[in-house]
C-alpha atoms as a PDB file:
ATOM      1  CA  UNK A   1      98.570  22.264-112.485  1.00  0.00           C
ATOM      2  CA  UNK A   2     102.040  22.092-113.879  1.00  0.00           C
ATOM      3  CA  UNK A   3     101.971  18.589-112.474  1.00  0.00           C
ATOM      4  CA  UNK A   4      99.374  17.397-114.456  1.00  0.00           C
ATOM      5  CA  UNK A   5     100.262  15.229-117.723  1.00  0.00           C
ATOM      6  CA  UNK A   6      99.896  16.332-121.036  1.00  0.00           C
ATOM      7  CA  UNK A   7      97.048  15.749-123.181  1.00  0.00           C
ATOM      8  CA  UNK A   8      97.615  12.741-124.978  1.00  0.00           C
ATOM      9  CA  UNK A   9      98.138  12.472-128.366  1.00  0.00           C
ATOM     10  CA  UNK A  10      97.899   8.881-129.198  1.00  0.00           C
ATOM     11  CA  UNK A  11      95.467   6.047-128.699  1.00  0.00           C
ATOM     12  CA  UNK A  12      95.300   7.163-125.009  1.00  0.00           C
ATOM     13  CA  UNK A  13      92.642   4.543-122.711  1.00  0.00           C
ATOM     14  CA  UNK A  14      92.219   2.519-125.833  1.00  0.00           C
ATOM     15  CA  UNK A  15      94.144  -0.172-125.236  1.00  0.00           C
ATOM     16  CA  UNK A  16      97.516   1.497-125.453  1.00  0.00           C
ATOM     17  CA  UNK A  17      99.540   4.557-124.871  1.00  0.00           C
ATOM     18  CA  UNK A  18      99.472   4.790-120.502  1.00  0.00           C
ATOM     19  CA  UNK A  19     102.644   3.455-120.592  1.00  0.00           C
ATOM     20  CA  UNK A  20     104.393   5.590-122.834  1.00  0.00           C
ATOM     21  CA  UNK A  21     106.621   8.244-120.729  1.00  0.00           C
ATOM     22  CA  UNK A  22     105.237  11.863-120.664  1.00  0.00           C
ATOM     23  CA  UNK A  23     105.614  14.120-122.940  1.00  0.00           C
ATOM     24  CA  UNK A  24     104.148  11.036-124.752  1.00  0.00           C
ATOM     25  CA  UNK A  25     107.300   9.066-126.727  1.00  0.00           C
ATOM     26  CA  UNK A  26     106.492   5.852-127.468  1.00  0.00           C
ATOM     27  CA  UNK A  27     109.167   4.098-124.703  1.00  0.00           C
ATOM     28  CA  UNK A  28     108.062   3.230-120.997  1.00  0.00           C
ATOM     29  CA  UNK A  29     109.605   3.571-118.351  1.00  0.00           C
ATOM     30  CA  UNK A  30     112.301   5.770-119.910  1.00  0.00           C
ATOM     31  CA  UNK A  31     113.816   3.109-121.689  1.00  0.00           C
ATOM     32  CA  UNK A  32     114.067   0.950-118.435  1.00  0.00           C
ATOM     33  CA  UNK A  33     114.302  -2.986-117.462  1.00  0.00           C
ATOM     34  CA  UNK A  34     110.542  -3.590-115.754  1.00  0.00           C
ATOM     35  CA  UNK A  35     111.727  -6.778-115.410  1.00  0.00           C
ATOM     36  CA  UNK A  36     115.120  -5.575-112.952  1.00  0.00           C
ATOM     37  CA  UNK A  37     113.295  -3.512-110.676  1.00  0.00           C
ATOM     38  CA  UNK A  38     112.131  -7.135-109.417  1.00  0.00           C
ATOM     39  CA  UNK A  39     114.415  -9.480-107.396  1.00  0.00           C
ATOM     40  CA  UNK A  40     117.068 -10.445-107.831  1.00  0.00           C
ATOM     41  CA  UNK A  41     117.972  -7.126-109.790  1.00  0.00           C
ATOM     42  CA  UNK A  42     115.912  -5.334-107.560  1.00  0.00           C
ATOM     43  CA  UNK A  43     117.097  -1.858-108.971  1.00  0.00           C
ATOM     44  CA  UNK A  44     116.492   0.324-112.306  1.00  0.00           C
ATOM     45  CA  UNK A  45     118.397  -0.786-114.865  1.00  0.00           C
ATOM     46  CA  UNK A  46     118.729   0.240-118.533  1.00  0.00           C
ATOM     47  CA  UNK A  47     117.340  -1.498-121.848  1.00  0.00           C
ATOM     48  CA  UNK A  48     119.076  -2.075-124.627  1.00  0.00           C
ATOM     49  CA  UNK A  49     116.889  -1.743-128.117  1.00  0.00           C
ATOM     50  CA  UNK A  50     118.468  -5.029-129.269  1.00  0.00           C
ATOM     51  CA  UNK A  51     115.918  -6.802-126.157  1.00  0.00           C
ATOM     52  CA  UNK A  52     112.358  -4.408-127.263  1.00  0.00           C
ATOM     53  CA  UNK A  53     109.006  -5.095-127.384  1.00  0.00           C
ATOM     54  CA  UNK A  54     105.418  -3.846-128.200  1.00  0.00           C
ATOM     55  CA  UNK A  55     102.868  -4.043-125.780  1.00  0.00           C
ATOM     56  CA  UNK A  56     100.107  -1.885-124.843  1.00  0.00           C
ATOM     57  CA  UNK A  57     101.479   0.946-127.601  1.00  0.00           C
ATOM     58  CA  UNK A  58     104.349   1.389-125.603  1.00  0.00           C
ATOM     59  CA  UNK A  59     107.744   0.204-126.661  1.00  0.00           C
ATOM     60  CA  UNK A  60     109.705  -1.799-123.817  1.00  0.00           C
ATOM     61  CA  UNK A  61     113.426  -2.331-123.764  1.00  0.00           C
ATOM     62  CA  UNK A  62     114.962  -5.142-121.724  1.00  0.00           C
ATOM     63  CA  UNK A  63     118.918  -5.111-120.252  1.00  0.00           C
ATOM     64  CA  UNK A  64     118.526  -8.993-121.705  1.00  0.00           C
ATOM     65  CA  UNK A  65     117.212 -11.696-123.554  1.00  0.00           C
ATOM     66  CA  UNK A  66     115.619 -13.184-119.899  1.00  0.00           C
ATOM     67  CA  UNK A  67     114.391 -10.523-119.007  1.00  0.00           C
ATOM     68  CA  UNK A  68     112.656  -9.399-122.243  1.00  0.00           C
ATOM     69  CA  UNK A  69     111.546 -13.478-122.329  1.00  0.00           C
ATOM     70  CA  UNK A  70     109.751 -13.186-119.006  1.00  0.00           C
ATOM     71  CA  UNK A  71     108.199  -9.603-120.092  1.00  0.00           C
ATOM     72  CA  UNK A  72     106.542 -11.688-122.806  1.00  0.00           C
ATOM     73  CA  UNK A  73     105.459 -14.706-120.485  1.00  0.00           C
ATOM     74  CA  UNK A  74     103.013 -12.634-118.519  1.00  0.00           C
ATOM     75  CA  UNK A  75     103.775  -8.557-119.256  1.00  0.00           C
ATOM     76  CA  UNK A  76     101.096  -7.669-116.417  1.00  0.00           C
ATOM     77  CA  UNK A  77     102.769  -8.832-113.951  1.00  0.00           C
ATOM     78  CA  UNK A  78     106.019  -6.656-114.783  1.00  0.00           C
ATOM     79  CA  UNK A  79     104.487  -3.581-115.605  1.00  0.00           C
ATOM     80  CA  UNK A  80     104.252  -0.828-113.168  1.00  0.00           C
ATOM     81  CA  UNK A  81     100.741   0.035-112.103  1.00  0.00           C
ATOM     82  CA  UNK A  82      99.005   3.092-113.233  1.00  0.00           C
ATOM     83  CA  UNK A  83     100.297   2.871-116.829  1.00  0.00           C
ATOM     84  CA  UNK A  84     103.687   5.248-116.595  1.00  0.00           C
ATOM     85  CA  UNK A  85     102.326   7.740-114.007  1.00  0.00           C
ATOM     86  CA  UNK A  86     103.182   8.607-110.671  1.00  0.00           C
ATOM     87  CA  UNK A  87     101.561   6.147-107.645  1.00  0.00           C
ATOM     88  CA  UNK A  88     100.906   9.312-105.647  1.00  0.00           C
ATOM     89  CA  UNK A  89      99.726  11.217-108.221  1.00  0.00           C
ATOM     90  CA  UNK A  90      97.418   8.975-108.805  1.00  0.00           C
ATOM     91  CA  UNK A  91      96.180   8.923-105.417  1.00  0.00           C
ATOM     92  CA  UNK A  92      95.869  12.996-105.625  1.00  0.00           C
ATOM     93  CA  UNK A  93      94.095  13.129-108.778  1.00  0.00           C
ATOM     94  CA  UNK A  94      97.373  14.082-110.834  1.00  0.00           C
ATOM     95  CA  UNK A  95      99.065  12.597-114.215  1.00  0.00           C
ATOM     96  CA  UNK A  96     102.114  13.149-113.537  1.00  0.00           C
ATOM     97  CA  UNK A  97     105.744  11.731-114.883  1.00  0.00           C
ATOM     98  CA  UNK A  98     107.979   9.403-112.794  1.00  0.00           C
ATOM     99  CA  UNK A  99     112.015   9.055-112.079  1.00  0.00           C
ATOM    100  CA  UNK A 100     112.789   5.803-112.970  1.00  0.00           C
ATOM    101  CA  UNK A 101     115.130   5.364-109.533  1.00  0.00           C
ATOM    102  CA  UNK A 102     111.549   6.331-107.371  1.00  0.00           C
ATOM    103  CA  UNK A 103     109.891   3.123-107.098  1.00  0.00           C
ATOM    104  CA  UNK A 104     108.721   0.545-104.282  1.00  0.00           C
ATOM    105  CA  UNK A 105     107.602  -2.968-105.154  1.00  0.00           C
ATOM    106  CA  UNK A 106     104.377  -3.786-102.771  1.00  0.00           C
ATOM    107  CA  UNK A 107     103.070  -7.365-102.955  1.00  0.00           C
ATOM    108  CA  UNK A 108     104.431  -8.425-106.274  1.00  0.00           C
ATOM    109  CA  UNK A 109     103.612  -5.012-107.918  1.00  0.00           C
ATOM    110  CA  UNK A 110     105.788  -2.151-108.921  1.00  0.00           C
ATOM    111  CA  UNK A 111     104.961   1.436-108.349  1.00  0.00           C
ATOM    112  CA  UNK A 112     106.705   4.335-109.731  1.00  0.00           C
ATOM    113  CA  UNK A 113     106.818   7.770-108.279  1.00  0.00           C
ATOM    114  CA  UNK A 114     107.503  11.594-109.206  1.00  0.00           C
ATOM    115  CA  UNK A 115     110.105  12.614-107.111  1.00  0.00           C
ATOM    116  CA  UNK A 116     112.715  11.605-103.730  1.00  0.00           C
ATOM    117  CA  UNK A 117     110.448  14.157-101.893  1.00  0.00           C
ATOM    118  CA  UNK A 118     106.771  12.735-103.435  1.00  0.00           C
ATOM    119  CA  UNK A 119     108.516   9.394-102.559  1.00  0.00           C
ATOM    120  CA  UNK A 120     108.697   9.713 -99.041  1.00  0.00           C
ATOM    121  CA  UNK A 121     105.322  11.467 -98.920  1.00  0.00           C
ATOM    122  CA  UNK A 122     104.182   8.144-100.702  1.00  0.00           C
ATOM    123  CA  UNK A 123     105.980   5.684 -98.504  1.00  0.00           C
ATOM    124  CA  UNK A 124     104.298   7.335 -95.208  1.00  0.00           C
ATOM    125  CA  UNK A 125     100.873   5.684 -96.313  1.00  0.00           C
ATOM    126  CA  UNK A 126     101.316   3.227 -99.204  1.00  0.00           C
ATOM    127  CA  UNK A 127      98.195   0.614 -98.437  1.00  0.00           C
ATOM    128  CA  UNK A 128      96.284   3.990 -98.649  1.00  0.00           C
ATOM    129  CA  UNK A 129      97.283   5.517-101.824  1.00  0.00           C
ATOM    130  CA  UNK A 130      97.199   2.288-103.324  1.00  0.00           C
ATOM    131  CA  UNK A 131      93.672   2.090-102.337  1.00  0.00           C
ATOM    132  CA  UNK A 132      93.103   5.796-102.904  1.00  0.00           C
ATOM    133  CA  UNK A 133      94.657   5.524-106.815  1.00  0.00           C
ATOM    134  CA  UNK A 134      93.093   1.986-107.611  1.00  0.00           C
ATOM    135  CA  UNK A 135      90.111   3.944-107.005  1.00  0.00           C
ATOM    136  CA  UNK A 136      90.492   7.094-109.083  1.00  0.00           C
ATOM    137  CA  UNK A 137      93.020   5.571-112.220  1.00  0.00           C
ATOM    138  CA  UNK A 138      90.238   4.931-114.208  1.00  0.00           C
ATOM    139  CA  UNK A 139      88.417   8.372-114.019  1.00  0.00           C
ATOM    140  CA  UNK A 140      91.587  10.354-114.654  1.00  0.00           C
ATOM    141  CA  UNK A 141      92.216   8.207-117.601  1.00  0.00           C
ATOM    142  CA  UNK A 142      88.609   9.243-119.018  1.00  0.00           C
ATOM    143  CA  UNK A 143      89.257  12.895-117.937  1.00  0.00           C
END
């Protein structure tokens, strides 16, 4: 459907390229802090390209020096879940972009969503889409 990501064009489910934003630059999150949508931040903030760095073929921008430091330390732990897709997509077999200002963090993990609207559809179930999109990542990578 016209939700669905585009095909990508890079070293897609080989070690890199799930985070890169749809349609498939090289930044994730939009150019984001992963780091600042964690406390004490706690909200979407932009990176600067002075505070970058390379993981997982994605390029990562940080609003500072900390924040690109603890990125570094332990970049799983930062980075949202399901590469730079949608939670609820996910969970309804759909690749689909995110707004950078549509996210929760649930236990210690941050999930990014589509839309205000797909947010709220998201927020009405969350331990089940989790468990629904844990499930089917994977596949839809390989698909």
């Amino acid at each position: 459907g016209a939700l669905a990501g585009t095909p990508a064009t890079n070293t897609f489910g080989e070690g890199g390229g799930i985070f890169s934003d749809p349609p498939r630059t090289d930044v994730a999150i939009r150019g984001y802090d992963a780091v600042s949508y964690f406390p004490p931040e706690s909200k979407p903030v932009k990176g600067k390209p002075e505070f970058s760095h390379l993981w997982q073929g994605a390029k990562w921008f940080f609003s500072s020096a900390e924040n690109l430091a603890k990125f570094k330390e332990d970049p799983t732990k930062w980075a949202p879940q399901y590469g730079g897709y949608c939670a609820y997509g996910v969970a309804n077999d759909s690749l689909v972009k995110i707004e950078p200002d549509q996210f929760a963090i649930v236990n210690g993990k941050l999930y990014l969503n589509y839309d205000a609207d797909i947010s709220k559809k998201w927020k009405k179930d969350v331990p089940g889409y989790i468990k629904e999109a844990d499930a089917k990542f994977a596949k839809l990578l390989k698909e």
